[in-house]
C-alpha atoms as a PDB file:
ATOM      1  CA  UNK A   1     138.919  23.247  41.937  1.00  0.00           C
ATOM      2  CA  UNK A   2     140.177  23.120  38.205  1.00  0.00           C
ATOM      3  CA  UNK A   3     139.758  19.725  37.723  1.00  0.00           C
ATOM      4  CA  UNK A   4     136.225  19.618  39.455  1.00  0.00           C
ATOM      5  CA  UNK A   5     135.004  22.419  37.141  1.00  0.00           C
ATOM      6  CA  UNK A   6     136.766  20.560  33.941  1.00  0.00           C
ATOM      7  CA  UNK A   7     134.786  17.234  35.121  1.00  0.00           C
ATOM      8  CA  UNK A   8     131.325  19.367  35.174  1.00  0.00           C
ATOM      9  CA  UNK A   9     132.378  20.772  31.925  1.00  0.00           C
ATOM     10  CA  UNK A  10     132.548  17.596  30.423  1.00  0.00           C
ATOM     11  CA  UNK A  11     129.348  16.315  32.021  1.00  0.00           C
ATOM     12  CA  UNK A  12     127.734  19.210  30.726  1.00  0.00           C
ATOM     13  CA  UNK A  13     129.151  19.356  27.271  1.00  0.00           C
ATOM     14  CA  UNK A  14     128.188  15.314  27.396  1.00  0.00           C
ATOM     15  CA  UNK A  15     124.474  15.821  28.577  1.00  0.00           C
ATOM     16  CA  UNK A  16     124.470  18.640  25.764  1.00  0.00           C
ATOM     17  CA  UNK A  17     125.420  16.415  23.391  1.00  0.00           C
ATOM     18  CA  UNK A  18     123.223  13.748  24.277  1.00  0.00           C
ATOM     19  CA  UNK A  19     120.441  15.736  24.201  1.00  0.00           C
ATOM     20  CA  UNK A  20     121.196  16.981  20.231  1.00  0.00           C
ATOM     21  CA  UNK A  21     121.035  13.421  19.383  1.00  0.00           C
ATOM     22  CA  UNK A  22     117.775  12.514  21.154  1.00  0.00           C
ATOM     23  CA  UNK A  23     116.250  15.408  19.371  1.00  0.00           C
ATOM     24  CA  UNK A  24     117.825  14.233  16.189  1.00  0.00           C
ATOM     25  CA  UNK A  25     116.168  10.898  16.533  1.00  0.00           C
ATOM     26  CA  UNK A  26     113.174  12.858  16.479  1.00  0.00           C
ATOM     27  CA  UNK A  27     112.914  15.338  13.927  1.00  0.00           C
ATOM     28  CA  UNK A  28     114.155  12.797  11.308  1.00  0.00           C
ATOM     29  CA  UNK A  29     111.655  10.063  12.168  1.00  0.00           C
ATOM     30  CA  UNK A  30     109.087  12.781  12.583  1.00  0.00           C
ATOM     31  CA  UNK A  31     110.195  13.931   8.769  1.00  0.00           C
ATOM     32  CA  UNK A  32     110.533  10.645   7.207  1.00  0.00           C
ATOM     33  CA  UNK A  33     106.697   9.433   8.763  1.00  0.00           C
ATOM     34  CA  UNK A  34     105.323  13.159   7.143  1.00  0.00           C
ATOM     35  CA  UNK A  35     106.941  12.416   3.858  1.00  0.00           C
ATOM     36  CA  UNK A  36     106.090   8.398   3.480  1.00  0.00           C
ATOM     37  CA  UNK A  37     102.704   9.764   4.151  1.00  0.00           C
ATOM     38  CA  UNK A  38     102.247  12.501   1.402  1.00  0.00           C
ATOM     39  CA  UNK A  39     103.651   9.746  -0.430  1.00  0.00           C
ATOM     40  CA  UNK A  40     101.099   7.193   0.493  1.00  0.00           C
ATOM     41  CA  UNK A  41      98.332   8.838  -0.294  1.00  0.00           C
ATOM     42  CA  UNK A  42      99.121   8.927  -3.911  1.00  0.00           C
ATOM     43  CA  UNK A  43      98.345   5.397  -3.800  1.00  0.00           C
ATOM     44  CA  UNK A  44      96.725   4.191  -1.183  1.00  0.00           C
ATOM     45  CA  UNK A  45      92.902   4.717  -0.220  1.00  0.00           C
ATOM     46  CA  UNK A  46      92.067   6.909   3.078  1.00  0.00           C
ATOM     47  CA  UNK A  47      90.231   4.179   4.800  1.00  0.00           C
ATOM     48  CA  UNK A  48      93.716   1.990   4.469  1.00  0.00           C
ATOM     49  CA  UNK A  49      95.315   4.711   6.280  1.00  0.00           C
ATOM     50  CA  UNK A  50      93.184   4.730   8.948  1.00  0.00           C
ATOM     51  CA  UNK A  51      93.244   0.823   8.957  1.00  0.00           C
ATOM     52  CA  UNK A  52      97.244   1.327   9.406  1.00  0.00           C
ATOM     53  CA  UNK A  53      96.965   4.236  12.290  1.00  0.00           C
ATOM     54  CA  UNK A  54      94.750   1.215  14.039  1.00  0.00           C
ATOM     55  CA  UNK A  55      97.847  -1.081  13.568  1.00  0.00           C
ATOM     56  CA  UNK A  56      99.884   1.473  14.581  1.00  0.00           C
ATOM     57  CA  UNK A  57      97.502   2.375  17.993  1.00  0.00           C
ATOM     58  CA  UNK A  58      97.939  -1.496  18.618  1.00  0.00           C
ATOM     59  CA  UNK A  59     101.800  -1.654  18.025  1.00  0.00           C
ATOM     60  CA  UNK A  60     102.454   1.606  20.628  1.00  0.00           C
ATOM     61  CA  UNK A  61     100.008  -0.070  23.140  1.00  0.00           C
ATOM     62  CA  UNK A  62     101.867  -3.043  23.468  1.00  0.00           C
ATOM     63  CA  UNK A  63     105.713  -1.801  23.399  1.00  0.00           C
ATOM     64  CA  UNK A  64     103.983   0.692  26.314  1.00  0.00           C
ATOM     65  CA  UNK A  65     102.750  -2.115  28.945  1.00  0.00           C
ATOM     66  CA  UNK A  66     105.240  -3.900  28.163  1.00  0.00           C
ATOM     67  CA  UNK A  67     108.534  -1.873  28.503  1.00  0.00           C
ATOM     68  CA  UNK A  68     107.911   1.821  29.643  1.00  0.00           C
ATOM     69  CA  UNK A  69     107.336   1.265  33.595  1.00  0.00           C
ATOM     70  CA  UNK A  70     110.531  -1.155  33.263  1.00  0.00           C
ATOM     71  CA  UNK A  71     112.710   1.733  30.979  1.00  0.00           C
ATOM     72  CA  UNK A  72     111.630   4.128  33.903  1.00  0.00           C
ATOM     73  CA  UNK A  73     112.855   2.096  36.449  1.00  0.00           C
ATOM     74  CA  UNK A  74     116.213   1.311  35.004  1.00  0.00           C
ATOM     75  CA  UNK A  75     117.099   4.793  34.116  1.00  0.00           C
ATOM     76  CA  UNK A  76     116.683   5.594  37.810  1.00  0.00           C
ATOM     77  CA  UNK A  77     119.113   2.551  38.175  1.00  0.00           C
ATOM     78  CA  UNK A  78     122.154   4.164  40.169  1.00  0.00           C
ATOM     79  CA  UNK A  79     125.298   4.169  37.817  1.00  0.00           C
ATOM     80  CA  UNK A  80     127.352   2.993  40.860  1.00  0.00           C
ATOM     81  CA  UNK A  81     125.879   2.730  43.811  1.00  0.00           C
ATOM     82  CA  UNK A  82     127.170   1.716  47.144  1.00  0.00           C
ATOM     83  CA  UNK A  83     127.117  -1.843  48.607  1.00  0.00           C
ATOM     84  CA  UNK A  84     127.828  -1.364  51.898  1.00  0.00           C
ATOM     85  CA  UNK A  85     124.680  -2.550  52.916  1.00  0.00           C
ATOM     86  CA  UNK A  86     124.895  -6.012  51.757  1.00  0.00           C
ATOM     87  CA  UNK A  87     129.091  -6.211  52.526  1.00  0.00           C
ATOM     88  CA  UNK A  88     131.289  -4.730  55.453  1.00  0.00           C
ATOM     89  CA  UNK A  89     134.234  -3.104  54.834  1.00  0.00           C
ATOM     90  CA  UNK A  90     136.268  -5.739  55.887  1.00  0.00           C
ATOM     91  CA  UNK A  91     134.891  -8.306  53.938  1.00  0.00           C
ATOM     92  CA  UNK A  92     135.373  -5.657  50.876  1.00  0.00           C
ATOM     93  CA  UNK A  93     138.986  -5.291  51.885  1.00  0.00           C
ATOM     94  CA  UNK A  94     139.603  -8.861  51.675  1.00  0.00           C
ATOM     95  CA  UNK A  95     137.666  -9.998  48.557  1.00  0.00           C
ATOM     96  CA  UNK A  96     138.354  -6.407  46.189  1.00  0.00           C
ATOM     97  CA  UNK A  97     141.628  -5.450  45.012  1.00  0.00           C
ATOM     98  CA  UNK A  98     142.575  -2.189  44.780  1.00  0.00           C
ATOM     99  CA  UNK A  99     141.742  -0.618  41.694  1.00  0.00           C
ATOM    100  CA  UNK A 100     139.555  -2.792  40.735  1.00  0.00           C
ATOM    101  CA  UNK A 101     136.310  -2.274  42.956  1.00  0.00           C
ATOM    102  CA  UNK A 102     135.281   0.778  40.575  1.00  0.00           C
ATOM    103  CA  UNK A 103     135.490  -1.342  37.487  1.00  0.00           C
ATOM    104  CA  UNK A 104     134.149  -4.340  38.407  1.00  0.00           C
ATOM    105  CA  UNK A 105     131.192  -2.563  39.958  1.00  0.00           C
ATOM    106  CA  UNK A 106     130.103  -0.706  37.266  1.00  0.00           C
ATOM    107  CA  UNK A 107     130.090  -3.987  34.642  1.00  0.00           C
ATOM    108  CA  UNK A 108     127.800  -5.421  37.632  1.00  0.00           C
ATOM    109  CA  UNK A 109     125.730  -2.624  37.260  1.00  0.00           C
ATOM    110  CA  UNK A 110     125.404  -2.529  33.462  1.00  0.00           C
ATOM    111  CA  UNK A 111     124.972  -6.555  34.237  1.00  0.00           C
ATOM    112  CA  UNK A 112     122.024  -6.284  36.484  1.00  0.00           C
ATOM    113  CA  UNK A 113     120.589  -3.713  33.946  1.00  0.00           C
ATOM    114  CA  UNK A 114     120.950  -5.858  31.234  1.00  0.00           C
ATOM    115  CA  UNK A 115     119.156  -9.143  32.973  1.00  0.00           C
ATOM    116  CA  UNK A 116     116.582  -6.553  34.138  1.00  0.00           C
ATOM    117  CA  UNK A 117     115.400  -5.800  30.517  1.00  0.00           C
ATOM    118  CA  UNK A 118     114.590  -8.881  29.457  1.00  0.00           C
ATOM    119  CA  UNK A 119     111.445  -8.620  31.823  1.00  0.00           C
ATOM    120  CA  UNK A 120     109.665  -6.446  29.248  1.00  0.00           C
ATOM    121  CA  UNK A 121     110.769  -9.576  26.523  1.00  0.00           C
ATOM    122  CA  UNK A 122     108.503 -12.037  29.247  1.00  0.00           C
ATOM    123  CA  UNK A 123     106.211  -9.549  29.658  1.00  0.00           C
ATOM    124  CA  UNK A 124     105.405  -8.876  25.931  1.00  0.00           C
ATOM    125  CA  UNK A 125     105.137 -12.043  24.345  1.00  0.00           C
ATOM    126  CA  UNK A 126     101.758 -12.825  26.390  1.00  0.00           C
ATOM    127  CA  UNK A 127     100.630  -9.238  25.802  1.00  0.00           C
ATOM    128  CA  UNK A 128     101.114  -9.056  22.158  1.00  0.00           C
ATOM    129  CA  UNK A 129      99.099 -12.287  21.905  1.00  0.00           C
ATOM    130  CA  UNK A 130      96.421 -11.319  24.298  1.00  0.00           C
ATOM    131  CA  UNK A 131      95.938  -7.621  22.853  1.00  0.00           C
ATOM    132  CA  UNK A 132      95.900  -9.037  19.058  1.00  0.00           C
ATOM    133  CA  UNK A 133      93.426 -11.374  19.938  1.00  0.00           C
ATOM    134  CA  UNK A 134      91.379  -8.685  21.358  1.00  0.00           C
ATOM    135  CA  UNK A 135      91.851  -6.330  18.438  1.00  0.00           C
ATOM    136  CA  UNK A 136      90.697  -9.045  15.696  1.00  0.00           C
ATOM    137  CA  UNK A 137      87.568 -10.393  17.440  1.00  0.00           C
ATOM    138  CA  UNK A 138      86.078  -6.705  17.996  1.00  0.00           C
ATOM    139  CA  UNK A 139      87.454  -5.079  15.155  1.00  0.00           C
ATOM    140  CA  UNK A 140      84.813  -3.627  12.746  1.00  0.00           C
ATOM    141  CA  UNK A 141      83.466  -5.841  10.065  1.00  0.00           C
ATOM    142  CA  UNK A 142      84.795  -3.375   7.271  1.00  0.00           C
ATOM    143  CA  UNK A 143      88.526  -3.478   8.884  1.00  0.00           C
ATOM    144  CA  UNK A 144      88.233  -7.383   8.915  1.00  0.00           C
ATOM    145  CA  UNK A 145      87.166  -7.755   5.494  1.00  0.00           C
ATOM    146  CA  UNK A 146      90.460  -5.441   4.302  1.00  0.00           C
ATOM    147  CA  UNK A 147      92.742  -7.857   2.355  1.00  0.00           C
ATOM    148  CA  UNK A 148      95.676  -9.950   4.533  1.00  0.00           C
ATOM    149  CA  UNK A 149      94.197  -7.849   7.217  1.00  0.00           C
ATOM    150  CA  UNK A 150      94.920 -10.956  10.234  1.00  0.00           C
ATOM    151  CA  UNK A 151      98.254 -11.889   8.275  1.00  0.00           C
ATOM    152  CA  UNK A 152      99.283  -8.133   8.923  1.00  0.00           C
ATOM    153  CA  UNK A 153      98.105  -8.107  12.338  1.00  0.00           C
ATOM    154  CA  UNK A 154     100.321 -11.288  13.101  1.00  0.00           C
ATOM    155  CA  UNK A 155     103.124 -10.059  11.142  1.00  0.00           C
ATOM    156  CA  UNK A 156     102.698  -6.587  13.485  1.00  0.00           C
ATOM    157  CA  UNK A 157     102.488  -8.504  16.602  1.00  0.00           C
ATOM    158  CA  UNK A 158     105.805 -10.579  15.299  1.00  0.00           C
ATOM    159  CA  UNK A 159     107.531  -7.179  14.819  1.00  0.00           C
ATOM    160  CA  UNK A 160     106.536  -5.607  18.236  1.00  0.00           C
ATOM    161  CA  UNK A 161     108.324  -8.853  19.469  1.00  0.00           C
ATOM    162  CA  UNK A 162     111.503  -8.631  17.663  1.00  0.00           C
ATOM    163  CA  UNK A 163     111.666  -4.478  18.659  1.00  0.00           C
ATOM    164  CA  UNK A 164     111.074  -5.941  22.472  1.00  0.00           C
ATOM    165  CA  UNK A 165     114.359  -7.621  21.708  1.00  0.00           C
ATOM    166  CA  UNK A 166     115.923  -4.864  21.119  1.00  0.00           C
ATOM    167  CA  UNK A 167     115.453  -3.598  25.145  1.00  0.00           C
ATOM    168  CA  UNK A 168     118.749  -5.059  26.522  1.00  0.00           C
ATOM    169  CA  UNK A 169     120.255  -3.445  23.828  1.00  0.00           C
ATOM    170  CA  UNK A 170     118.735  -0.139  24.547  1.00  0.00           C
ATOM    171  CA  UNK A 171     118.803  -0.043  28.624  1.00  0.00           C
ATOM    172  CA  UNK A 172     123.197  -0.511  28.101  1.00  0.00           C
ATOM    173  CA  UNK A 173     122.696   2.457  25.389  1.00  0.00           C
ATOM    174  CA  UNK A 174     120.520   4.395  28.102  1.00  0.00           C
ATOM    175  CA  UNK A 175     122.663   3.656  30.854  1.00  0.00           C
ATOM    176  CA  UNK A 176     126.143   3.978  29.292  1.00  0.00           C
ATOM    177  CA  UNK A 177     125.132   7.011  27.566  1.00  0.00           C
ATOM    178  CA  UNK A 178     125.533   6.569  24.447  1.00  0.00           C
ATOM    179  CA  UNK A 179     123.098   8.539  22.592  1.00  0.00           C
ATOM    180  CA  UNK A 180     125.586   8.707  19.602  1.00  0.00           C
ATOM    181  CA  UNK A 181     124.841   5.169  19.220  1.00  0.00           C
ATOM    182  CA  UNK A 182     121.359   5.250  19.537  1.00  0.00           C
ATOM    183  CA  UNK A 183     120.426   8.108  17.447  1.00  0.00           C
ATOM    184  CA  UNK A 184     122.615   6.145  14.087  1.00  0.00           C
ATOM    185  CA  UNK A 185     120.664   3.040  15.071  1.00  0.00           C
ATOM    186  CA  UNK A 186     117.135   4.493  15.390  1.00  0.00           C
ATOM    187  CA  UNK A 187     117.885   6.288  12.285  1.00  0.00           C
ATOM    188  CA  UNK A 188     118.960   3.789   9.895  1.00  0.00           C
ATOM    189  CA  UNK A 189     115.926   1.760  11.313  1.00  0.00           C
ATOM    190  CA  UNK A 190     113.223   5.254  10.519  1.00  0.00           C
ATOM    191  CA  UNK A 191     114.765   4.984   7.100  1.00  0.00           C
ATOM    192  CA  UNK A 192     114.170   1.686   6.611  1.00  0.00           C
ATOM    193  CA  UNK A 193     110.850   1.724   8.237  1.00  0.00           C
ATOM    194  CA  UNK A 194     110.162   4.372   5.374  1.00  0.00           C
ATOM    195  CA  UNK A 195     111.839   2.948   2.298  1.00  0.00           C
ATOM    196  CA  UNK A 196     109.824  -0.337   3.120  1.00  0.00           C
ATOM    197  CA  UNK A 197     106.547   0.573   3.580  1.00  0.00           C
ATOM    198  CA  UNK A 198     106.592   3.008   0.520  1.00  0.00           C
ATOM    199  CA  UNK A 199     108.240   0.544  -1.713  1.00  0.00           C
ATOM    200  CA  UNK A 200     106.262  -2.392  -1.055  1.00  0.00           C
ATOM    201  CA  UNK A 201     102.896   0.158  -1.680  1.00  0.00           C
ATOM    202  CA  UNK A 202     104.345   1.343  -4.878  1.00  0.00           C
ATOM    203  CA  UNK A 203     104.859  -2.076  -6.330  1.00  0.00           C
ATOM    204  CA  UNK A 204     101.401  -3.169  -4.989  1.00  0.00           C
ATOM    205  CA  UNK A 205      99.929  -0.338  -6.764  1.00  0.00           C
ATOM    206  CA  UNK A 206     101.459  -0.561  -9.766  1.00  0.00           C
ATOM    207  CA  UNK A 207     101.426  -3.923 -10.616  1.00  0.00           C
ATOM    208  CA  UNK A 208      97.798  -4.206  -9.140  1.00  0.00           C
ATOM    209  CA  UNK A 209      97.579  -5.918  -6.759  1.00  0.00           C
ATOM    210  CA  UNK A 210      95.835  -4.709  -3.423  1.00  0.00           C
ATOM    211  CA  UNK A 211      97.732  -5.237  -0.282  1.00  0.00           C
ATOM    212  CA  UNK A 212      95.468  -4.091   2.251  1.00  0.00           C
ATOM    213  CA  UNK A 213      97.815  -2.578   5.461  1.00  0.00           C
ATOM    214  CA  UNK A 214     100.347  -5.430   4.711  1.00  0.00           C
ATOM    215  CA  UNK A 215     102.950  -3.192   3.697  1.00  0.00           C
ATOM    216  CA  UNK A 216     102.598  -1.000   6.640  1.00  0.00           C
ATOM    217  CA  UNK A 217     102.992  -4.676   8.612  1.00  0.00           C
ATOM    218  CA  UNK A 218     106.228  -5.483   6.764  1.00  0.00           C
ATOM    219  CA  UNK A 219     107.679  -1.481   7.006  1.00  0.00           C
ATOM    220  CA  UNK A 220     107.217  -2.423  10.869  1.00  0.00           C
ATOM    221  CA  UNK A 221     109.095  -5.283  10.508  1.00  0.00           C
ATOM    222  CA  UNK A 222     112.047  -3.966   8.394  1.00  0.00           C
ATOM    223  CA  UNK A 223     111.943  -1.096  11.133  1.00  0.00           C
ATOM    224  CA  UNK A 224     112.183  -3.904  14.220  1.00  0.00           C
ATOM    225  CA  UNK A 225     114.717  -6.372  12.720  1.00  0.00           C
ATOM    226  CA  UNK A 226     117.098  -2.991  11.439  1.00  0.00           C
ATOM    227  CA  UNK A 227     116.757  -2.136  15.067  1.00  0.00           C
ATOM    228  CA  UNK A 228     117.599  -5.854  16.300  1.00  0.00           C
ATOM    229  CA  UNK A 229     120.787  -6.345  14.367  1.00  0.00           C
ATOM    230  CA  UNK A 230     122.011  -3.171  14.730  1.00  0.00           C
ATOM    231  CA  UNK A 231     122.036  -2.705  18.145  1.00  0.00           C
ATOM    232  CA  UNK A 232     123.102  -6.305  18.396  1.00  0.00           C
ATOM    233  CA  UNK A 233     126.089  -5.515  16.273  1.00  0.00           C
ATOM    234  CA  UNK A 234     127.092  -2.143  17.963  1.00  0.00           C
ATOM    235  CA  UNK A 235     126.419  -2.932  21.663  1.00  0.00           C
ATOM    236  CA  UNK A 236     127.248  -6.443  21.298  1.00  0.00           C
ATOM    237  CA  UNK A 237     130.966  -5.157  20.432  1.00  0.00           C
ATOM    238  CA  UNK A 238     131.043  -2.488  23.065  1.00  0.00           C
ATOM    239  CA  UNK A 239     129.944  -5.234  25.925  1.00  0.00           C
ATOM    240  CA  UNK A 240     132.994  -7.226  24.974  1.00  0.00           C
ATOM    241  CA  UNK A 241     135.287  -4.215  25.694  1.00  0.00           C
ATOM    242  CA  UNK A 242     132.981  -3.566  28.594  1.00  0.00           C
ATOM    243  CA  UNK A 243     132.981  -6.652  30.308  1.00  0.00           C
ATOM    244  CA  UNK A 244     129.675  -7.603  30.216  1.00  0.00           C
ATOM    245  CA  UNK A 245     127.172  -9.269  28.032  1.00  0.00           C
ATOM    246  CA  UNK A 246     124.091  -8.505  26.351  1.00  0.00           C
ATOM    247  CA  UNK A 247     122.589 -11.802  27.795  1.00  0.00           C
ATOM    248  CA  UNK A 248     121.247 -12.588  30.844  1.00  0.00           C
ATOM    249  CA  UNK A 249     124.192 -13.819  33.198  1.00  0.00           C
ATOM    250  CA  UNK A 250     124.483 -14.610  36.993  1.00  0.00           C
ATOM    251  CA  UNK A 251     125.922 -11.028  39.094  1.00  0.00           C
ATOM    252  CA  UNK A 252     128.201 -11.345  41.984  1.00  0.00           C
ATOM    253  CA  UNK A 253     127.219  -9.023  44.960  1.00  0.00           C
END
């Protein structure tokens, strides 16, 4: 009974845990977009704004279709779940040794995860291509004729791309737990996100030269890429002490 009610402890002190950092992730990225803003509108013109919200509206669209349904799925993805159904127990007494079912079925797990994710990658390239190509032939005239307004789009549809990258990455993080992890990565990547988008504005302003919503396109892209080699980096490590990879790789059932 004591070590049941230490184990729920520690689940609970976990979830509680897990839970500070998710709402971590978003009070600071909530904060940072408020105060790039205010910032923003020293030097940029409202009807850029609202150009950028569009981008914006475009880049949440197609990270939506082209992940959510699949995130939802996999975090209903049993952490180990039984596989009697496809092998007997004496085949299972013959081919596992002891000790070493447990393990072994829980890298499988985080395996089949991981090879799952990369649907939303297939998925999103046609997507971003199809919805950008949507967006520039019925955009208004006054959006089109906003300076580098179709290299910004393409730059935005190369970012949401390189952030779909990032889902492999994310579904271990979701999966393993470890919201630590994720709320350092998301953070550094708000930051940059931030940093980007109001330095590139500042130096357009300043040295006068008009930018359109380009530097709300490259922001994205600092934001994506942080993302991409930082979860690369972090989970990459952790799958080598976890036996598995971040990469799509035959499972053994």
């Amino acid at each position: 009974m004591n070590l049941n009610g230490s184990a729920k402890s520690l689940v609970n002190e976990s979830g509680a845990r897990g839970t500070t950092y998710l709402i971590l992730i978003q009070v600071v990225s909530r904060a940072l977009t408020f105060l790039a803003n205010q910032l923003l509108l020293r030097y940029l013109s409202p009807g850029i704004l609202g150009v950028a919200t569009q981008l914006e509206l475009y880049t949440v669209t197609t990270l939506y279709f082209s992940r959510e349904s699949l995130r939802v799925a996999l975090q209903r993805q049993p952490t180990n779940p039984q596989r009697s159904s496809s092998t007997t127990a004496t085949d299972k007494a013959h081919t596992e040794k002891p000790g070493e079912s447990k393990s072994c079925s829980y890298q499988e797990d985080t395996q089949a995860v991981v090879n799952l994710s990369y649907l939303a990658v297939a998925l999103g390239g046609p997507l971003i291509y199809i919805l950008g190509l949507f967006y520039a032939r019925y955009a208004h005239q006054d959006v089109l004729d906003i300076p580098f307004f179709e290299s910004s789009l393409k730059v935005t549809g190369f970012a949401c791309f390189l952030e779909l990258l990032t889902e492999p990455c994310f579904s271990v993080v979701q999966h393993r737990m470890l919201y630590k992890t994720r709320a350092l990565v998301e953070t550094a990547a708000a930051v940059m996100k931030a940093s980007t988008t109001c330095g590139t504005s500042i130096w357009a302003a300043r040295s006068g030269r008009d930018l359109g919503v380009l530097p709300f396109a490259v922001g994205q892209t600092a934001y994506a890429f942080t993302l991409l080699v930082a979860y690369f980096l972090t989970v990459g490590s952790y799958s080598n002490r976890g036996g598995f990879s971040i990469f799509p790789l035959p499972i053994r059932y």
